[in-house]
C-alpha atoms as a PDB file:
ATOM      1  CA  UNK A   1    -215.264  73.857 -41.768  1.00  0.00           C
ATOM      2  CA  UNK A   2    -217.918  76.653 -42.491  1.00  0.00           C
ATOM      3  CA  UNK A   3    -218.253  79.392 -44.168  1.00  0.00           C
ATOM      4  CA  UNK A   4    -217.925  81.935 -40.605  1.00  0.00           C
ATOM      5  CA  UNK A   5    -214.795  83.794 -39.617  1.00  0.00           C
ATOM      6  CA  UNK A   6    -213.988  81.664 -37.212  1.00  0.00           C
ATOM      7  CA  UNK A   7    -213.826  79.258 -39.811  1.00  0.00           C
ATOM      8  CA  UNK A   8    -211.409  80.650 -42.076  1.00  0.00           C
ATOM      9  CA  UNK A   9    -209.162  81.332 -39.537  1.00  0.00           C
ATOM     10  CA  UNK A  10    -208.407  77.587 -39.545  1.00  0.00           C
ATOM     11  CA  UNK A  11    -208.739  76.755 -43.436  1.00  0.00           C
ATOM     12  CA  UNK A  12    -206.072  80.139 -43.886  1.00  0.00           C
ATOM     13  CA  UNK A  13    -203.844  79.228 -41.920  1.00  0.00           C
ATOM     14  CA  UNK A  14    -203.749  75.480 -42.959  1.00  0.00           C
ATOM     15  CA  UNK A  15    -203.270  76.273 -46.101  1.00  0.00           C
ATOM     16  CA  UNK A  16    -200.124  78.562 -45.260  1.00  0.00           C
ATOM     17  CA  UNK A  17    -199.090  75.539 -43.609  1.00  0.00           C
ATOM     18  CA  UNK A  18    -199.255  73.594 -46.739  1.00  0.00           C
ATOM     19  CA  UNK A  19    -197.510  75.711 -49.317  1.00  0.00           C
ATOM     20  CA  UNK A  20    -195.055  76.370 -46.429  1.00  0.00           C
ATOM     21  CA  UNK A  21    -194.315  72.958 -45.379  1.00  0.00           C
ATOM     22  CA  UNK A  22    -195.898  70.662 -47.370  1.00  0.00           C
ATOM     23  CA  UNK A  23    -198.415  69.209 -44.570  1.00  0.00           C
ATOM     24  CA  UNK A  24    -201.670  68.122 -46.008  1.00  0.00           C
ATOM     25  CA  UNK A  25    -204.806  68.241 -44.116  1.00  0.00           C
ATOM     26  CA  UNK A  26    -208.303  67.133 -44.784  1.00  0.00           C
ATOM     27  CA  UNK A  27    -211.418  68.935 -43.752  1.00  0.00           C
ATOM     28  CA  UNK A  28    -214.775  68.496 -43.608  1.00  0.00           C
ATOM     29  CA  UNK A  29    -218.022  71.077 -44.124  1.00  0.00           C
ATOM     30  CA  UNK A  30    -220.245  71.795 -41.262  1.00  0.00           C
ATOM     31  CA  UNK A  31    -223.437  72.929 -41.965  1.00  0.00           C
ATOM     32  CA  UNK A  32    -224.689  75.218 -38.781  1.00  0.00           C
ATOM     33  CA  UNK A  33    -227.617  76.153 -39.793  1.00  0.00           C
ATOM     34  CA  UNK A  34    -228.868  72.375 -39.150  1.00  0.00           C
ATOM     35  CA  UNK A  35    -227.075  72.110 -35.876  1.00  0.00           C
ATOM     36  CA  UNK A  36    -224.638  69.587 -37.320  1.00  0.00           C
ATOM     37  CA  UNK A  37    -221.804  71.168 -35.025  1.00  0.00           C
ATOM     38  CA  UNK A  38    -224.024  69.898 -32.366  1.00  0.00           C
ATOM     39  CA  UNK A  39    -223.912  66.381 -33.315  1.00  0.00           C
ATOM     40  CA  UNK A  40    -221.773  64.275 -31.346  1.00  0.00           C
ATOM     41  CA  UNK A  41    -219.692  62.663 -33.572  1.00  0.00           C
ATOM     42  CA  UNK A  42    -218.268  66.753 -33.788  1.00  0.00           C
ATOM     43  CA  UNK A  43    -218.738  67.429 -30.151  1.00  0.00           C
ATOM     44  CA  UNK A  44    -216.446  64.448 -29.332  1.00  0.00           C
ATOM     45  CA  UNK A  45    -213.844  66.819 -30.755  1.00  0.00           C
ATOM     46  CA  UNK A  46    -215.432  70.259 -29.969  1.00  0.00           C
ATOM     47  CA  UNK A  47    -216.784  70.001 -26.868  1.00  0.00           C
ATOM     48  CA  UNK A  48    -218.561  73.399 -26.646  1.00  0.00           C
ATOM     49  CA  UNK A  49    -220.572  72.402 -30.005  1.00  0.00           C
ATOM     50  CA  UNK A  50    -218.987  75.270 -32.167  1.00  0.00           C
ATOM     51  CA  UNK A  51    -216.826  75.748 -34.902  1.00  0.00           C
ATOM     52  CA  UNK A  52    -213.945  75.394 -35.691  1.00  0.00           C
ATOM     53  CA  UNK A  53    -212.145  72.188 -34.069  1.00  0.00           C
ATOM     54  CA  UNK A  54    -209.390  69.897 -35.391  1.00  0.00           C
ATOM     55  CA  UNK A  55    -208.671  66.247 -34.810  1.00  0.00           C
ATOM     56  CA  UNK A  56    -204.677  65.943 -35.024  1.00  0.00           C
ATOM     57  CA  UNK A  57    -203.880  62.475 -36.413  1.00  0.00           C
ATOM     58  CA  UNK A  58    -199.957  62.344 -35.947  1.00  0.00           C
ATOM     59  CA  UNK A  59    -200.777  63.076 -32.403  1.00  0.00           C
ATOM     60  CA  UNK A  60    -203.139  59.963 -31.721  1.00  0.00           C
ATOM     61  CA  UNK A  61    -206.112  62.015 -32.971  1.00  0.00           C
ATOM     62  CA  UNK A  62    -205.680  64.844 -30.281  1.00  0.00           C
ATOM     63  CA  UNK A  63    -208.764  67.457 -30.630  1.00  0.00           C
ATOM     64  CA  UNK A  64    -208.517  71.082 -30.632  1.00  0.00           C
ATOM     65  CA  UNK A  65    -210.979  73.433 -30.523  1.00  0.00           C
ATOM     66  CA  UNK A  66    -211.694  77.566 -30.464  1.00  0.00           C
ATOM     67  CA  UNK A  67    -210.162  79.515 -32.966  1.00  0.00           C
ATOM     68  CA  UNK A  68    -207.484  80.989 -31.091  1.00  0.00           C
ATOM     69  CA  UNK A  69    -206.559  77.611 -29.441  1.00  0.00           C
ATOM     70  CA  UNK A  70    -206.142  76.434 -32.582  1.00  0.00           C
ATOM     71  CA  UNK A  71    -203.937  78.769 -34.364  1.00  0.00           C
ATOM     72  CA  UNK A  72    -201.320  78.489 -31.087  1.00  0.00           C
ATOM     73  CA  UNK A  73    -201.582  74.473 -31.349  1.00  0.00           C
ATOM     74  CA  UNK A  74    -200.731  74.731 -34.822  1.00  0.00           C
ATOM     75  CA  UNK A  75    -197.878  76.610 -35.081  1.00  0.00           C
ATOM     76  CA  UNK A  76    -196.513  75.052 -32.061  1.00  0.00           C
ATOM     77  CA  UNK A  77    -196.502  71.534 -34.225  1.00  0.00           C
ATOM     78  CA  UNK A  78    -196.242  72.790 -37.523  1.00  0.00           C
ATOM     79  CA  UNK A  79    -194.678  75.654 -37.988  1.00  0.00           C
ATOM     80  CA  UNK A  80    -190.604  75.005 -36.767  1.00  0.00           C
ATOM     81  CA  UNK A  81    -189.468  77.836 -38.851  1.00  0.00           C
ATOM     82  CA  UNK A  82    -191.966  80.292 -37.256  1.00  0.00           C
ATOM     83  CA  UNK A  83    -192.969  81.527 -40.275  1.00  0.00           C
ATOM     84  CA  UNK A  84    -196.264  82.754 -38.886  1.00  0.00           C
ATOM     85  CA  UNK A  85    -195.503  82.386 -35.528  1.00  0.00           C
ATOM     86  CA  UNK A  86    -193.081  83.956 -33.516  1.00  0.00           C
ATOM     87  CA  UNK A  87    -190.282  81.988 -30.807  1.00  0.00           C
ATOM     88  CA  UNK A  88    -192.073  81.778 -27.249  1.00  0.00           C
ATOM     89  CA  UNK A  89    -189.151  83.737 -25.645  1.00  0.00           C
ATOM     90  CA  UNK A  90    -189.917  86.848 -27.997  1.00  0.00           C
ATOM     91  CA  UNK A  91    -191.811  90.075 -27.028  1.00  0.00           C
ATOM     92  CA  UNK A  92    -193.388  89.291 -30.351  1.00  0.00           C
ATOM     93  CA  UNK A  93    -195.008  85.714 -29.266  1.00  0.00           C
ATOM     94  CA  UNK A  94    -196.586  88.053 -26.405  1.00  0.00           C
ATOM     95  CA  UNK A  95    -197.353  91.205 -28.278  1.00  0.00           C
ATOM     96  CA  UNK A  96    -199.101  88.184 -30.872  1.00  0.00           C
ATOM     97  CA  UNK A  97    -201.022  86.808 -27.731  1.00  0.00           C
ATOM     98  CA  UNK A  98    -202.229  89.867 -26.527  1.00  0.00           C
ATOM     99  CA  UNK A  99    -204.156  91.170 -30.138  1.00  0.00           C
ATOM    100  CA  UNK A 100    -205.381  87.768 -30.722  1.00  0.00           C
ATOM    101  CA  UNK A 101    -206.672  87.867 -26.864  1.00  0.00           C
ATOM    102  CA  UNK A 102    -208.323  91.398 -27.606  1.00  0.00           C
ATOM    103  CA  UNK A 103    -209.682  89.559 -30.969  1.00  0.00           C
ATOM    104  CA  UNK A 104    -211.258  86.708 -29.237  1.00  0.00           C
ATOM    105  CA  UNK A 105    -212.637  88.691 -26.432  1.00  0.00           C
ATOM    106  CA  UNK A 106    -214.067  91.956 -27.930  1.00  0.00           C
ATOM    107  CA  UNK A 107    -213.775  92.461 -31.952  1.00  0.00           C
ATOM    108  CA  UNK A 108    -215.189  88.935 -32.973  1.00  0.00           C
ATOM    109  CA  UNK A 109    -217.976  88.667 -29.823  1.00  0.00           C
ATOM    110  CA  UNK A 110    -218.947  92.487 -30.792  1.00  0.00           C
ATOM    111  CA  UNK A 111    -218.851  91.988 -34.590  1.00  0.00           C
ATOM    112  CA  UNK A 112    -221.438  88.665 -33.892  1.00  0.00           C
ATOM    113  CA  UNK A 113    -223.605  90.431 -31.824  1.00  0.00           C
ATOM    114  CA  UNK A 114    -224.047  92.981 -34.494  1.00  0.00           C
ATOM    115  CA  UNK A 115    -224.795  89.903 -36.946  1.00  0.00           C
ATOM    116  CA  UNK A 116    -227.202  88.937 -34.816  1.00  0.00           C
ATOM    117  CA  UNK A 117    -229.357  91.891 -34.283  1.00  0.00           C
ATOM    118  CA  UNK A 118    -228.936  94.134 -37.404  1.00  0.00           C
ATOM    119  CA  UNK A 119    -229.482  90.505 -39.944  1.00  0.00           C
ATOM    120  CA  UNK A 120    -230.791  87.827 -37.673  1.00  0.00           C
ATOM    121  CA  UNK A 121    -232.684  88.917 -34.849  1.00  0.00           C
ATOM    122  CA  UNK A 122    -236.593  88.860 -36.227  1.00  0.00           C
ATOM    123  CA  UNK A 123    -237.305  92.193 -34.332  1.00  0.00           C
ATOM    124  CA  UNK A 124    -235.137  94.989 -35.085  1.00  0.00           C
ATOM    125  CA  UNK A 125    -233.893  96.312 -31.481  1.00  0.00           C
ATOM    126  CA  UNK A 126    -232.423  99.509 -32.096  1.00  0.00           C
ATOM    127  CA  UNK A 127    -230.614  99.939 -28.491  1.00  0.00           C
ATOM    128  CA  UNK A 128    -228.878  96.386 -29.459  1.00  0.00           C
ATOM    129  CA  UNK A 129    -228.062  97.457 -33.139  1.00  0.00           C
ATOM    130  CA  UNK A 130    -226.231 100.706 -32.174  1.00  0.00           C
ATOM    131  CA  UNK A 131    -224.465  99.223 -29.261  1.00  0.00           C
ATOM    132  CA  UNK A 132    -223.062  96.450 -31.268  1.00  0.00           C
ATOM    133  CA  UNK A 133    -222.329  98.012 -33.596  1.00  0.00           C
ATOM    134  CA  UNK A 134    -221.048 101.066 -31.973  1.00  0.00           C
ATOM    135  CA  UNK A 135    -218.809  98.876 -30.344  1.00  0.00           C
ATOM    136  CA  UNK A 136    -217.279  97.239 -33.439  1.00  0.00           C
ATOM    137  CA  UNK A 137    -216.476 100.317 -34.811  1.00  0.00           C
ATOM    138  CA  UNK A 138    -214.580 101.093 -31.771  1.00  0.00           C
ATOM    139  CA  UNK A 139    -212.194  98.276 -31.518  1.00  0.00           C
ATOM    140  CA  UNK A 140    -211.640  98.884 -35.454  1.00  0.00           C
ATOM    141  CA  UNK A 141    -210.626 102.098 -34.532  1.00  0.00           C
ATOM    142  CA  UNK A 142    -208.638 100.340 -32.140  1.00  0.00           C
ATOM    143  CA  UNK A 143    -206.577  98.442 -34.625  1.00  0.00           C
ATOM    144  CA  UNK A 144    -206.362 101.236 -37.446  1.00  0.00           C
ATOM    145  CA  UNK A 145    -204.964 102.775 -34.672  1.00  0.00           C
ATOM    146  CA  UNK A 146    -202.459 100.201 -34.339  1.00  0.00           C
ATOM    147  CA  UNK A 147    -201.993  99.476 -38.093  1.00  0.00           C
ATOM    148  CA  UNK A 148    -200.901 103.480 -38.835  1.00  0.00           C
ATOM    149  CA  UNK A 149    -196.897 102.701 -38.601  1.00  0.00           C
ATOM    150  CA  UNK A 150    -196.855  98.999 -39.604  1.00  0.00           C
ATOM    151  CA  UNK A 151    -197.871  96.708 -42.210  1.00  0.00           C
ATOM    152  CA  UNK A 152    -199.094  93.707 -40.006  1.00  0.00           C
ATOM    153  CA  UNK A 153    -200.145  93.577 -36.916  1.00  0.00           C
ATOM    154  CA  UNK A 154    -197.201  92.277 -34.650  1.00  0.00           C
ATOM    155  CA  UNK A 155    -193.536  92.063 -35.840  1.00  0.00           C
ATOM    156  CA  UNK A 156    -193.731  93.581 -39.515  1.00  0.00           C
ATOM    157  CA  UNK A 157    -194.915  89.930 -41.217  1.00  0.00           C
ATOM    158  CA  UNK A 158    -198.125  88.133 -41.725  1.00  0.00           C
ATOM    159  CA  UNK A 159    -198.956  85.898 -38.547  1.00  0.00           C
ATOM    160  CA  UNK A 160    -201.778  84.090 -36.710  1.00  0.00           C
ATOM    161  CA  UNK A 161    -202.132  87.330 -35.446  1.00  0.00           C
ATOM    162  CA  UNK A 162    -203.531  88.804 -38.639  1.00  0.00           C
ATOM    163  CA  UNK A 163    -205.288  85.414 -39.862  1.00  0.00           C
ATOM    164  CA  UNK A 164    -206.893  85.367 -36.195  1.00  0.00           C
ATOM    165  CA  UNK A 165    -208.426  88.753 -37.386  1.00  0.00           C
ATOM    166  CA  UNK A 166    -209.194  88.816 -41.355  1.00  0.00           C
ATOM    167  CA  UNK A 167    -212.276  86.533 -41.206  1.00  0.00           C
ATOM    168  CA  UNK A 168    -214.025  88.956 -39.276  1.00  0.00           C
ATOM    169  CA  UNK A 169    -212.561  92.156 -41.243  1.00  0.00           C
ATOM    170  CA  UNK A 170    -213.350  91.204 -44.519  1.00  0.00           C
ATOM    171  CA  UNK A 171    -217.170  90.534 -43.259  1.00  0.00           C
ATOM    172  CA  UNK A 172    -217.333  93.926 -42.376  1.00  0.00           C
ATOM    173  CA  UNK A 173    -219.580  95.569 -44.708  1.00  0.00           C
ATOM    174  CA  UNK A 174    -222.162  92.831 -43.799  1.00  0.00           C
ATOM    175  CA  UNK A 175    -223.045  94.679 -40.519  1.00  0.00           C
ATOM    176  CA  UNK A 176    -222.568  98.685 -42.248  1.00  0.00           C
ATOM    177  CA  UNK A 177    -218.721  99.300 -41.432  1.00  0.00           C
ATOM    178  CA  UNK A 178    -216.954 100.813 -44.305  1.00  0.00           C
ATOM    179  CA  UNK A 179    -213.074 100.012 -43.437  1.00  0.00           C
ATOM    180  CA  UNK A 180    -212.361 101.847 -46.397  1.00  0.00           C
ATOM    181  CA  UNK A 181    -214.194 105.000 -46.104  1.00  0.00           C
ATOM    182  CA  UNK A 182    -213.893 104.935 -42.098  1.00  0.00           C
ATOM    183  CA  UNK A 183    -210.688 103.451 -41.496  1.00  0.00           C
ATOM    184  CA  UNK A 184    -208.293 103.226 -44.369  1.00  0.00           C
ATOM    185  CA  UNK A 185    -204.994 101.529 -42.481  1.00  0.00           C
ATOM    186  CA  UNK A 186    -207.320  98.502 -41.564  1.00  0.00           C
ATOM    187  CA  UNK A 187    -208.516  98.481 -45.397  1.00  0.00           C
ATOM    188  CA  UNK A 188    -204.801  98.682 -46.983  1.00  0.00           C
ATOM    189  CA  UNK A 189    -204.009  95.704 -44.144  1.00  0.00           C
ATOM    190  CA  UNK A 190    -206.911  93.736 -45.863  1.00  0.00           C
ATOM    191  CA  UNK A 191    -205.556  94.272 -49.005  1.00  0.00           C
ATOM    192  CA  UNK A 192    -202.247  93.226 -48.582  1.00  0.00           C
ATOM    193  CA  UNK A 193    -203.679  89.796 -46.577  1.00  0.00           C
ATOM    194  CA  UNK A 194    -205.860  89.026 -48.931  1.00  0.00           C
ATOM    195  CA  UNK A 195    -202.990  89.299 -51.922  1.00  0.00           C
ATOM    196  CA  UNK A 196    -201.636  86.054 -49.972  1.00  0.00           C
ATOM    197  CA  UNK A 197    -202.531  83.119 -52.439  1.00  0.00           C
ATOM    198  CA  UNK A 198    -202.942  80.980 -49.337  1.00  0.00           C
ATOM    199  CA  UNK A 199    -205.257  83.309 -47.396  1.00  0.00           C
ATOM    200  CA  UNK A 200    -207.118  83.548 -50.796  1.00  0.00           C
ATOM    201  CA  UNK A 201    -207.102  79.295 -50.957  1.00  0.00           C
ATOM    202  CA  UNK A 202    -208.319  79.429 -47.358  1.00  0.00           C
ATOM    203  CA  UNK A 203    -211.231  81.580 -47.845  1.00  0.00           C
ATOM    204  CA  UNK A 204    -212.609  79.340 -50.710  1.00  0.00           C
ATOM    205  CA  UNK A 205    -212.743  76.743 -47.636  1.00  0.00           C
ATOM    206  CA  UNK A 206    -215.472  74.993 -47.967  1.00  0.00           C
ATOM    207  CA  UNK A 207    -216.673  77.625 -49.937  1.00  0.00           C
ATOM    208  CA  UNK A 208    -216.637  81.650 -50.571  1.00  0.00           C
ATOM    209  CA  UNK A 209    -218.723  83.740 -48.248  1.00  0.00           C
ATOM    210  CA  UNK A 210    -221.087  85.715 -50.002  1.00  0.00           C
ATOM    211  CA  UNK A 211    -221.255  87.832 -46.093  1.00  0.00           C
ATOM    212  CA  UNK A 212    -217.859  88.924 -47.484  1.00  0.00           C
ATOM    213  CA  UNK A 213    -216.710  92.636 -48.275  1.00  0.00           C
ATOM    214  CA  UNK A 214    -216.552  91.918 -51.977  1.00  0.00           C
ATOM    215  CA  UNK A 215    -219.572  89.437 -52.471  1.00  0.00           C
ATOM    216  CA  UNK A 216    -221.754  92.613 -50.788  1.00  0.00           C
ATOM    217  CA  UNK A 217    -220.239  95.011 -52.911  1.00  0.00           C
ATOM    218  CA  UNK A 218    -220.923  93.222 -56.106  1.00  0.00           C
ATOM    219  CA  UNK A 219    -224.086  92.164 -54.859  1.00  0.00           C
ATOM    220  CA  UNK A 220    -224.851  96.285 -53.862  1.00  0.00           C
ATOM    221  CA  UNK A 221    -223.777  97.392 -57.794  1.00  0.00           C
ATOM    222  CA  UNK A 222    -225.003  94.373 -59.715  1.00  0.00           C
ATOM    223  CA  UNK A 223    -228.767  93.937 -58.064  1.00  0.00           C
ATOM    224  CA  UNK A 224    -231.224  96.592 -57.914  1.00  0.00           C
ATOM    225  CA  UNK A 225    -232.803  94.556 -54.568  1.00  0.00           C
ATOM    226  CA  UNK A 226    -229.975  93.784 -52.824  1.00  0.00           C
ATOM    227  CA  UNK A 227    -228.889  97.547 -53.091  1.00  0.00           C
ATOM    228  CA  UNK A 228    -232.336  98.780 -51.480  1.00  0.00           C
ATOM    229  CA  UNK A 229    -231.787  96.366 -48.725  1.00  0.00           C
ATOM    230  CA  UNK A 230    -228.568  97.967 -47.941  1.00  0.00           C
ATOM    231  CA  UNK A 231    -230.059 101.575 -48.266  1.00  0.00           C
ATOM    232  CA  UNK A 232    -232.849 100.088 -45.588  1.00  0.00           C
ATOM    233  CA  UNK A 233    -230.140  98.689 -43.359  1.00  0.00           C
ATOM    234  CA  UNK A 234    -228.123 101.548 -43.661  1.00  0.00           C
ATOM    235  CA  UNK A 235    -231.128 103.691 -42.755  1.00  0.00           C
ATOM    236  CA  UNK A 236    -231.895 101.455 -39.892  1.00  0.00           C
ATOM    237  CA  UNK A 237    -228.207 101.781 -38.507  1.00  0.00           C
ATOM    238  CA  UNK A 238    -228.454 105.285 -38.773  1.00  0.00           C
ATOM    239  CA  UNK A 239    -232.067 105.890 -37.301  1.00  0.00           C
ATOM    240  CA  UNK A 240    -230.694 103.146 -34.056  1.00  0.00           C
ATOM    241  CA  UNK A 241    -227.575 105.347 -33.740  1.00  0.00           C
ATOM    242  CA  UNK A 242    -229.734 108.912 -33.375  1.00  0.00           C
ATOM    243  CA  UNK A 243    -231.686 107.223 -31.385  1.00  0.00           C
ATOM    244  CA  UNK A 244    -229.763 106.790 -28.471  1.00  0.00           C
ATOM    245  CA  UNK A 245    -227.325 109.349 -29.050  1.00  0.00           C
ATOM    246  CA  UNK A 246    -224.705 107.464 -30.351  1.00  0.00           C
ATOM    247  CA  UNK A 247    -221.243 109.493 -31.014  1.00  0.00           C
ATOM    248  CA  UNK A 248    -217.954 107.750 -32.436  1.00  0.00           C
ATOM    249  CA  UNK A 249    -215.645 107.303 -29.857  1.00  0.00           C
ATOM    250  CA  UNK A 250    -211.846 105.308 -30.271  1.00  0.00           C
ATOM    251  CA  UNK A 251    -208.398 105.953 -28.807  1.00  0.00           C
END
């Protein structure tokens, strides 16, 4: 495991699993910033050299990898009762596919890419900052969109569908997008997830992010530095945005 929100979405759910069920699990820290998901003692059960993947002992050590390949194997083998899954004949198991689809192919590629050039990138590229970005806050408007008239995000209970999301929501902050100021049902959805004792077990897996919507704000009212970096970044999004004209735009 590491501390990314891909990452959680395994440790959260697994640990649902466990209070659920009673199936333990083991798991074991991957430190990406020294390439040790590249090692190939990992890619022998990722192949594409990412995190997360699982090796599946009861199953002859069967590896799975990608977050959202995961989640489905999971619940498939472990969760009978569908308690965070839904029965494969229901519109539910579809309507569940299809937002953790849209997750996997826009909100958590966009999100990254706005890691990468508002934090990581060592020159500051305003046309890739306010695209990014812009684009994040799009799909968010997406799903507060979806989230006005329910309380999760397919068939009114917590799901892989929400866990395959709230990594990547509650890092939110870390690239300038307010949920709560911006787009409140997505921030009352976060609330109510992260009220889960498991999802709150999960995200201490290996350890707590400090990329996370809480660890910024704290960080923002507790240290005078870390509070001008954020006025800089925020200044930064801002200057990118005018820049290229950028308007808010979300069905």
């Amino acid at each position: 495991m590491s501390c990314t929100p891909n990452g959680y979405k395994i440790s959260i759910l697994l640990e649902e699993l466990k209070e659920a069920y009673g199936k333990e699990y083991t798991w074991q820290s991957v430190n990406i910033l020294k390439n040790t998901q590249k090692e190939p003692w990992f890619v022998a059960a990722g192949a594409n050299g990412r995190i997360p993947a699982i090796v599946d002992h009861d199953r002859g050590g069967f590896a799975v990898f990608e977050g959202m390949a995961i989640l489905g194997y999971l619940t498939r083998r472990y969760d009978p009762d569908n308690k965070f899954s839904f029965p494969v004949d229901s519109n539910e198991y579809d309507e569940a596919e299809i937002w953790m689809a849209w997750q996997h192919g826009g909100l958590g590629p966009m999100q990254g890419q706005a890691n990468h050039f508002l934090r990581f990138a060592k020159e500051k590229i305003p046309y890739g900052i306010q695209r990014y970005i812009g684009e994040s806050e799009r799909l968010y408007g997406i799903l507060n969109t979806r989230l006005a008239d329910r309380d999760y995000v397919v068939g009114g209970k917590f799901s892989i569908a929400d866990i395959n999301l709230l990594g990547w929501v509650n890092g939110s902050l870390f690239v300038g997008i307010d949920i709560e100021e911006h787009f409140p049902n997505v921030a009352k959805w976060l609330e109510r997830c992260l009220a889960r004792p498991g999802v709150q077990r999960g995200f201490a897996i290996p350890t707590e992010s400090s990329f996370s919507n809480t660890a910024v704000k704290k960080a923002i009212a507790t240290d005078p530095e870390k509070k001008k970096q954020a006025e800089e970044t925020a200044a930064l999004i801002k200057d990118a945005k005018e820049k290229y004209g950028y308007k808010y735009s979300s069905p």
